[in-house]
PDB file of N, CA and C in Angstrom:
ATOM      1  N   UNK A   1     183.531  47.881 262.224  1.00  0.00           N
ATOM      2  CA  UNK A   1     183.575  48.781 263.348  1.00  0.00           C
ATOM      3  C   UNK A   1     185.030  49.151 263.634  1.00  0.00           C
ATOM      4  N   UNK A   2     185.101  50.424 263.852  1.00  0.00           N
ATOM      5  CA  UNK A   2     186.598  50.756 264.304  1.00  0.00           C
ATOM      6  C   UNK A   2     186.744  51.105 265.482  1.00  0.00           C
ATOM      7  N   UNK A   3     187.930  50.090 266.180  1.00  0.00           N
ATOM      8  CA  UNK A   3     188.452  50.226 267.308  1.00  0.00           C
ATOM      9  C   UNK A   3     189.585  51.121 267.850  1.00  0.00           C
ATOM     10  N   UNK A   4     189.937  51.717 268.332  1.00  0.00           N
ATOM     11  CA  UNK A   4     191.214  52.651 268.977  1.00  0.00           C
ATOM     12  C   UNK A   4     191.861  51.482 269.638  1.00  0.00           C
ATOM     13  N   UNK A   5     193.428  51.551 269.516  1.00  0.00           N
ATOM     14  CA  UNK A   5     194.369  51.107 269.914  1.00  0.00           C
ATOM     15  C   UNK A   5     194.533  51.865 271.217  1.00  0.00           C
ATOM     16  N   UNK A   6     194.684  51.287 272.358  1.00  0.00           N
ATOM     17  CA  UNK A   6     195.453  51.850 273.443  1.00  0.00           C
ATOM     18  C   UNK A   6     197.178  52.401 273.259  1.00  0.00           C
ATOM     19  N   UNK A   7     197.754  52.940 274.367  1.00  0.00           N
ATOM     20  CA  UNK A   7     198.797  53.349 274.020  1.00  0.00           C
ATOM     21  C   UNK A   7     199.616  51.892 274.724  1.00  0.00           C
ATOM     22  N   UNK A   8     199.350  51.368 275.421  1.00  0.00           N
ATOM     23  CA  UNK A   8     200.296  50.101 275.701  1.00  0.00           C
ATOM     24  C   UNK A   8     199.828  49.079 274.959  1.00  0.00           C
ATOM     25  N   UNK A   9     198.717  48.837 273.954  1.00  0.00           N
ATOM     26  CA  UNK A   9     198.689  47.767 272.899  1.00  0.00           C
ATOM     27  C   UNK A   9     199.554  48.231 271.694  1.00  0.00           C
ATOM     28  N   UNK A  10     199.622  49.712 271.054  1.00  0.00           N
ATOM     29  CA  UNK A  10     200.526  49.995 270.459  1.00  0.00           C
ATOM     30  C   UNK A  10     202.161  49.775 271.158  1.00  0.00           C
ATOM     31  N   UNK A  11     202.552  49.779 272.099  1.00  0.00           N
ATOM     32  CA  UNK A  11     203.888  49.164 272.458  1.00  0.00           C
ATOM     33  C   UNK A  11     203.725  47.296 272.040  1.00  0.00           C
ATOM     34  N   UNK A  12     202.868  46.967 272.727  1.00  0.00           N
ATOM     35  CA  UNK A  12     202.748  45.417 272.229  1.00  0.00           C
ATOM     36  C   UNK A  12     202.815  45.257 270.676  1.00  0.00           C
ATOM     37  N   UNK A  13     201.797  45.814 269.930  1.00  0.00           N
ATOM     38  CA  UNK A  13     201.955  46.140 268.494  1.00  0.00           C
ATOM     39  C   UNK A  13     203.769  45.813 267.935  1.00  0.00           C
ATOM     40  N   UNK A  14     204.262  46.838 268.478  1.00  0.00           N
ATOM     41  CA  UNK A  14     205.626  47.098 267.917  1.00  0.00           C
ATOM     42  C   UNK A  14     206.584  45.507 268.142  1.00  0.00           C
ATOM     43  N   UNK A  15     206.338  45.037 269.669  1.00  0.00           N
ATOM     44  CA  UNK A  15     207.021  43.759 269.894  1.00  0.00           C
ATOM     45  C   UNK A  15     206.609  42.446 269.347  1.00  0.00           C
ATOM     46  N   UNK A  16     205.245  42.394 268.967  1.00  0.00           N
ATOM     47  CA  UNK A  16     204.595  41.894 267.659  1.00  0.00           C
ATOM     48  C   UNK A  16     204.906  41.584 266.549  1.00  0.00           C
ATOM     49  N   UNK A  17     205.235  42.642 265.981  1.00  0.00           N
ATOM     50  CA  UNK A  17     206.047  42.701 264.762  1.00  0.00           C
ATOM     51  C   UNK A  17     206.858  42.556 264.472  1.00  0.00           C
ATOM     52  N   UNK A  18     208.189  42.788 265.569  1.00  0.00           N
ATOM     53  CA  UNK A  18     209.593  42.167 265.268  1.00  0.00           C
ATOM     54  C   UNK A  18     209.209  40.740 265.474  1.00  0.00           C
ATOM     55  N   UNK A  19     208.606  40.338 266.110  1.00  0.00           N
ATOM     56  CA  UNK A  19     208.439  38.467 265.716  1.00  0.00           C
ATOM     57  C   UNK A  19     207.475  38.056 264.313  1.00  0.00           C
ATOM     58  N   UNK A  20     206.911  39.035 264.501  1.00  0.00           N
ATOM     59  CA  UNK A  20     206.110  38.845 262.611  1.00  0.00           C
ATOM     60  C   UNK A  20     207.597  37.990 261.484  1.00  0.00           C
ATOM     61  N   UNK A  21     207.998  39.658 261.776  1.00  0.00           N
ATOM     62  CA  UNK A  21     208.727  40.584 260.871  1.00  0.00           C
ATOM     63  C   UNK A  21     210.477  38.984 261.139  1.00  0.00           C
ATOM     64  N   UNK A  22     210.369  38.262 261.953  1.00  0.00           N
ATOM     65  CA  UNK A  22     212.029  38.153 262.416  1.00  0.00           C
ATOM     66  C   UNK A  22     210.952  35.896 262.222  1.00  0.00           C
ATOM     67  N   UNK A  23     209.926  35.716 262.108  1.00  0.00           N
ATOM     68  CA  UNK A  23     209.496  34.396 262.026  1.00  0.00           C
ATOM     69  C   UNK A  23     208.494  33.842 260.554  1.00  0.00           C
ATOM     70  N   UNK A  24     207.675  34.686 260.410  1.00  0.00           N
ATOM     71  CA  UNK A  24     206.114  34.358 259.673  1.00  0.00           C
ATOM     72  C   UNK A  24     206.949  34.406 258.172  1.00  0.00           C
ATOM     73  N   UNK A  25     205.705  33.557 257.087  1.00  0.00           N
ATOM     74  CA  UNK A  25     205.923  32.815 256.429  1.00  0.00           C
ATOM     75  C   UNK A  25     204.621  33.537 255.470  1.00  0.00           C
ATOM     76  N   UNK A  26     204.489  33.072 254.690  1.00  0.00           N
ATOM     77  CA  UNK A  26     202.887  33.458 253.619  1.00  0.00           C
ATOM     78  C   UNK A  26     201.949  32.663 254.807  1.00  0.00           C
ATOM     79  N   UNK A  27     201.907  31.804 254.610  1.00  0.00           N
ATOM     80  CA  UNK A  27     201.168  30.449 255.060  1.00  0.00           C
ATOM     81  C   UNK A  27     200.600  31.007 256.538  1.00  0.00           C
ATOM     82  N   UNK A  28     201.389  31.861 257.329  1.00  0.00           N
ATOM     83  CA  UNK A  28     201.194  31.691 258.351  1.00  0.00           C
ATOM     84  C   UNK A  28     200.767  33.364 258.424  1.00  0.00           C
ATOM     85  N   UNK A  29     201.166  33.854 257.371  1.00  0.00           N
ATOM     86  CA  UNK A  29     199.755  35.408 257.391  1.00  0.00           C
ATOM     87  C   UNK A  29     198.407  35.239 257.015  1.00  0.00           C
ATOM     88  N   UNK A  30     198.377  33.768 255.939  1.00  0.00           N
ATOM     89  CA  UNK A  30     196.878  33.040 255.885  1.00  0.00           C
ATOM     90  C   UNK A  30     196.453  32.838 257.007  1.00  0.00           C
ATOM     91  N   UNK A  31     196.876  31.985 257.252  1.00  0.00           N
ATOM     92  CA  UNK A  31     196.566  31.085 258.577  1.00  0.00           C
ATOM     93  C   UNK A  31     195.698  32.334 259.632  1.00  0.00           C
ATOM     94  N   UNK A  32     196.618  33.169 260.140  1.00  0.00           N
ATOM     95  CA  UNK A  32     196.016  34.454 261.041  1.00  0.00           C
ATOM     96  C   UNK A  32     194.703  34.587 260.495  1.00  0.00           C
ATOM     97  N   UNK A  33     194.910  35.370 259.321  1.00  0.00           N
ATOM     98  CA  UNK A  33     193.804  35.998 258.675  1.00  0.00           C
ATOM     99  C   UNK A  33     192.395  34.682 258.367  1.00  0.00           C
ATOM    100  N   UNK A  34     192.446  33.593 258.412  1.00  0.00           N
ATOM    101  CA  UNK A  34     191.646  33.056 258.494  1.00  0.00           C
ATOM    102  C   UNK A  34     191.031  32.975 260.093  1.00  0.00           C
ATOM    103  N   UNK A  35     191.859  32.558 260.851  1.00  0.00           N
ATOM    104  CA  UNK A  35     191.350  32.551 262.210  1.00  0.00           C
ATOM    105  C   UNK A  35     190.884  33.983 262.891  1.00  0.00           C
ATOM    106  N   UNK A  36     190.978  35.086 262.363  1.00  0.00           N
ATOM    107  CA  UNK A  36     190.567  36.455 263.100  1.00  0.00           C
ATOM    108  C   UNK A  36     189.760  36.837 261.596  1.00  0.00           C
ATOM    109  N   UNK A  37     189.504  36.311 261.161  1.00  0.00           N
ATOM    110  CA  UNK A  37     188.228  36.907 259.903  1.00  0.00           C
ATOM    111  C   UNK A  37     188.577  37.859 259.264  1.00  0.00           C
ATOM    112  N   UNK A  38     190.039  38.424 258.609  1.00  0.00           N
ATOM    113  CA  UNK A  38     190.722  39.644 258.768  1.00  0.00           C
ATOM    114  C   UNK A  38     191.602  39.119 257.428  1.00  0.00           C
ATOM    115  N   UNK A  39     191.215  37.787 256.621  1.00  0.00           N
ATOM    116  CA  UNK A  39     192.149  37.342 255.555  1.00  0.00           C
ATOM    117  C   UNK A  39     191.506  38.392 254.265  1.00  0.00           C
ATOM    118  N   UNK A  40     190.707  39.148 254.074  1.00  0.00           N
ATOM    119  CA  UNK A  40     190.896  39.974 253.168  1.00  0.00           C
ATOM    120  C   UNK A  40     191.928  41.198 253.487  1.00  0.00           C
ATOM    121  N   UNK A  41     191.867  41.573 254.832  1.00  0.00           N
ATOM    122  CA  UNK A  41     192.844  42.846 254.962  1.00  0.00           C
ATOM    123  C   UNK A  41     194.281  42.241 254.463  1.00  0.00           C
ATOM    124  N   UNK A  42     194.521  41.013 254.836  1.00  0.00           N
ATOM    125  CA  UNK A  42     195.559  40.121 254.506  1.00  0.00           C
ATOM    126  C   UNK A  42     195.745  40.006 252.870  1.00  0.00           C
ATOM    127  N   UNK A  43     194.930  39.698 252.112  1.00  0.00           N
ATOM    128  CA  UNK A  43     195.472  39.189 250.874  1.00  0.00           C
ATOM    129  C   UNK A  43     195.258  40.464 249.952  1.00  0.00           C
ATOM    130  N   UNK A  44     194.013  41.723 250.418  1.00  0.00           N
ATOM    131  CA  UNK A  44     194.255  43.086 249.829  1.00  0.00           C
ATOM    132  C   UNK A  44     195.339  43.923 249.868  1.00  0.00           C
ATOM    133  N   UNK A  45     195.750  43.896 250.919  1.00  0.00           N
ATOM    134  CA  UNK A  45     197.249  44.771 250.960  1.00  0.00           C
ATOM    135  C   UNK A  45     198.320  44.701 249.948  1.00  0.00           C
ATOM    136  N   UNK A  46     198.652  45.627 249.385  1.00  0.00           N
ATOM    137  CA  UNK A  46     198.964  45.576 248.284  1.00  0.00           C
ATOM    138  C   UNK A  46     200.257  45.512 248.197  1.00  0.00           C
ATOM    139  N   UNK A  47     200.775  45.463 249.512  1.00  0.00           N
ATOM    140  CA  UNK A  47     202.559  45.324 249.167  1.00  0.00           C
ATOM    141  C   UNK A  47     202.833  44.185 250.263  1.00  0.00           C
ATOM    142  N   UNK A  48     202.426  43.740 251.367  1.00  0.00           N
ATOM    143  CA  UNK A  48     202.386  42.921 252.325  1.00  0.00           C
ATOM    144  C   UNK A  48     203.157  41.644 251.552  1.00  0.00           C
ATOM    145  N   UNK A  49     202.096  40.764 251.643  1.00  0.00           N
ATOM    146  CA  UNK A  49     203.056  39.821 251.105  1.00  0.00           C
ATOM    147  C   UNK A  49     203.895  39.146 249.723  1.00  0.00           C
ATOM    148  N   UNK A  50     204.135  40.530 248.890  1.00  0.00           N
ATOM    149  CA  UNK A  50     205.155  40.876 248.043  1.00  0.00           C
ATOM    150  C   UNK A  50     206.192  41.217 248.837  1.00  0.00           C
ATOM    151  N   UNK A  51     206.100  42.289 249.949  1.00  0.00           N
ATOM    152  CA  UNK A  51     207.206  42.572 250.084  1.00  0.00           C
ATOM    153  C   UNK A  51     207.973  41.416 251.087  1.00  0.00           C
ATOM    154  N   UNK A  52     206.886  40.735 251.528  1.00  0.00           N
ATOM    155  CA  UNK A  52     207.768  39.747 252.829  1.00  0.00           C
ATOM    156  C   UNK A  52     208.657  38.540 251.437  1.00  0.00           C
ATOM    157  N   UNK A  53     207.681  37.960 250.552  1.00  0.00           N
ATOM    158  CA  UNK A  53     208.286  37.626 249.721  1.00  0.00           C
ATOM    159  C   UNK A  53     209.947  38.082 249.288  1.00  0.00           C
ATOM    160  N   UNK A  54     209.523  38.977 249.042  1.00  0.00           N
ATOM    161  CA  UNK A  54     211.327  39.391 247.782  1.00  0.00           C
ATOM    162  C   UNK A  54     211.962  40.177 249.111  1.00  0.00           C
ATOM    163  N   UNK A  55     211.857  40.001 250.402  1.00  0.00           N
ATOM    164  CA  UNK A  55     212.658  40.682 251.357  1.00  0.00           C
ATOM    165  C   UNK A  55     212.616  42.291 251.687  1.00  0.00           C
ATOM    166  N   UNK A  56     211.747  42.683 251.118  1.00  0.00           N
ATOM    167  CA  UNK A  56     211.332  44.477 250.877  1.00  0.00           C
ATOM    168  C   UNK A  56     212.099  45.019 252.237  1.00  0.00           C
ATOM    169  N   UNK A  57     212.495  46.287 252.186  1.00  0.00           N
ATOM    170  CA  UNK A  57     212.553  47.252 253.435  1.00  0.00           C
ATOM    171  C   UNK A  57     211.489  47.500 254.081  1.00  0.00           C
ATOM    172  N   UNK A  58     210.068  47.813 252.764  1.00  0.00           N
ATOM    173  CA  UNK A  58     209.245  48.203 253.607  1.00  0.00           C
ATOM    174  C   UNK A  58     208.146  47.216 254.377  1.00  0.00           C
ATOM    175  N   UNK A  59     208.549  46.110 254.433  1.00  0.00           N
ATOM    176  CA  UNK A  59     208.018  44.768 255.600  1.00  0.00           C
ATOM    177  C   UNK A  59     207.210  45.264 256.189  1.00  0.00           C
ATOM    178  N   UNK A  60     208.209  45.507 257.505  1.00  0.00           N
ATOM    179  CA  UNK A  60     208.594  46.198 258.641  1.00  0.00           C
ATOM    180  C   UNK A  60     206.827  47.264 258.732  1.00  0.00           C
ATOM    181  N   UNK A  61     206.728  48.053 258.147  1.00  0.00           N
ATOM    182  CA  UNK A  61     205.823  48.705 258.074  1.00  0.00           C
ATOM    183  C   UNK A  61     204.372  48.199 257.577  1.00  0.00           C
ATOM    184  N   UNK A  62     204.465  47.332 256.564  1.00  0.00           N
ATOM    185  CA  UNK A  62     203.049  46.573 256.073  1.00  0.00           C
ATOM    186  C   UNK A  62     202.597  46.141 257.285  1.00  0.00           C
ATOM    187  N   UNK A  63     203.664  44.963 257.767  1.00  0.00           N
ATOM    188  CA  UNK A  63     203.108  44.752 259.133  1.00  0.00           C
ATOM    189  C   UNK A  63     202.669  45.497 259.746  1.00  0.00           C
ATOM    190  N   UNK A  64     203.172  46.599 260.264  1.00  0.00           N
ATOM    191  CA  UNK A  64     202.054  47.345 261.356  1.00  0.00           C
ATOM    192  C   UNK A  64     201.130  47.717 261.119  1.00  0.00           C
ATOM    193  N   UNK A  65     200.901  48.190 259.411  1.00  0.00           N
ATOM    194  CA  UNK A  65     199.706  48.735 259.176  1.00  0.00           C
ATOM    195  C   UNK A  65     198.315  47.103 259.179  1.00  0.00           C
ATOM    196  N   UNK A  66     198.731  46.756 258.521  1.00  0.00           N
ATOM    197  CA  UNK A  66     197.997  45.439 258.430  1.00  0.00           C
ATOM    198  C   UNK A  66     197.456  44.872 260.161  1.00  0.00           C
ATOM    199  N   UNK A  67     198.268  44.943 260.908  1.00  0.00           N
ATOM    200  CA  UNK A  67     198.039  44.331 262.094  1.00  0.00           C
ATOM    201  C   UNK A  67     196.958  45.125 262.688  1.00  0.00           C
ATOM    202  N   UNK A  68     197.445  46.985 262.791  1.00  0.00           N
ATOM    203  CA  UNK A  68     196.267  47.648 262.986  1.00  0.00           C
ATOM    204  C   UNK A  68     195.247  47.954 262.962  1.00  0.00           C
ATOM    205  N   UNK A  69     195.290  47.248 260.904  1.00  0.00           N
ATOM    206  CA  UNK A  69     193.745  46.896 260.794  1.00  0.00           C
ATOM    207  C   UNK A  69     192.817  46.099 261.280  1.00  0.00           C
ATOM    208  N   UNK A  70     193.531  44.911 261.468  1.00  0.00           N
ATOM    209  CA  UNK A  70     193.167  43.663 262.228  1.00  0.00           C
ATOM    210  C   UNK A  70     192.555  43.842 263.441  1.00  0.00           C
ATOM    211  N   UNK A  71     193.418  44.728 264.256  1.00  0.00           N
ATOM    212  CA  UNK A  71     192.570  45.392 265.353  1.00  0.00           C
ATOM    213  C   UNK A  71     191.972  46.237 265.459  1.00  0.00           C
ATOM    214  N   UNK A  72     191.794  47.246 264.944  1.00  0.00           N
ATOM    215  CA  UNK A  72     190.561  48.247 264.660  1.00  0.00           C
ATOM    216  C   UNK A  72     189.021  47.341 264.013  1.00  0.00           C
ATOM    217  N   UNK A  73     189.202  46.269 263.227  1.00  0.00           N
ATOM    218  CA  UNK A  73     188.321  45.638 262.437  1.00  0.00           C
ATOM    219  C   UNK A  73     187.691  44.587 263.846  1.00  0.00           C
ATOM    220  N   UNK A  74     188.532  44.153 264.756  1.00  0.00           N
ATOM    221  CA  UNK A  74     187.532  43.993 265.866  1.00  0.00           C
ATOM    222  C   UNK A  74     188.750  43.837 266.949  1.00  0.00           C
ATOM    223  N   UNK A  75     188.531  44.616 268.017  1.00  0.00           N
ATOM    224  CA  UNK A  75     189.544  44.420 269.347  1.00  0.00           C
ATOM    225  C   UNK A  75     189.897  43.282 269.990  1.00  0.00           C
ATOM    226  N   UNK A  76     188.936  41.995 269.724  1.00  0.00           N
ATOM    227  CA  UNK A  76     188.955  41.007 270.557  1.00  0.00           C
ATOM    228  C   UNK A  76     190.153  40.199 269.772  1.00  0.00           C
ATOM    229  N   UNK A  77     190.525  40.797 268.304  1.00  0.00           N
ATOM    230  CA  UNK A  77     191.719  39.966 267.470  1.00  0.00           C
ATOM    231  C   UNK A  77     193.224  40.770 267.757  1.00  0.00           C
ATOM    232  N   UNK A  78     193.662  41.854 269.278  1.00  0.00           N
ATOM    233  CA  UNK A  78     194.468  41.903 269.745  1.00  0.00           C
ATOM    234  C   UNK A  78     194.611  41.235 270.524  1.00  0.00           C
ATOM    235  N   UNK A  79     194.019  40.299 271.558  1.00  0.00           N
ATOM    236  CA  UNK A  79     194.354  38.732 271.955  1.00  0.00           C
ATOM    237  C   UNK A  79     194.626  38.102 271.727  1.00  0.00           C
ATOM    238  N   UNK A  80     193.521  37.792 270.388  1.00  0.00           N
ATOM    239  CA  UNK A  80     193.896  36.333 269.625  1.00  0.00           C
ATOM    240  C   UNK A  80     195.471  36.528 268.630  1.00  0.00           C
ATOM    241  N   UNK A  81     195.636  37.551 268.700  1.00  0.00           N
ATOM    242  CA  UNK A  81     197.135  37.579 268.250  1.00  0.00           C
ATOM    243  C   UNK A  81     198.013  37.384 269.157  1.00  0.00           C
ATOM    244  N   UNK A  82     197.977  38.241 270.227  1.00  0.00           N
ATOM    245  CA  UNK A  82     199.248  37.864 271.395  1.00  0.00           C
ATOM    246  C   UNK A  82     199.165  36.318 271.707  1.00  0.00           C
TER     247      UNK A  82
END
């Protein structure tokens, strides 16, 4: 089911991610994705955690897309993230 992001969960979104993006680990994008049922959007993404791996520029961006999915795939896993 797809959910719409509000416009102040997309601000949260963004402050989200610089702690993704500035803390998280492989282990701990498992970890999420097991607890919000969302570890295939996690281990399909095809540059995600390659790029957190080898330090990529484009991080920064997997993350948001990935996170979005997470919440569109069910709203109640923009809680369980904050």
């Amino acid at each position: 089911m797809w959910t719409m992001i509000s416009k102040e969960q997309q601000h949260e979104i963004i402050a989200i991610k610089d702690l993704i993006v500035a803390h998280f680990t492989k282990s701990d994008w498992l970890e999420l994705g097991y607890k919000l049922g969302s570890y295939d959007i996690i281990e399909k993404h095809p540059r995600l955690l390659r790029s957190l791996n080898w330090g990529d520029e484009d991080y920064d961006g997997n993350v948001l897309q990935v996170l979005t999915k997470i919440i569109e795939r069910d709203s109640n896993n923009f809680n369980a993230i904050i």
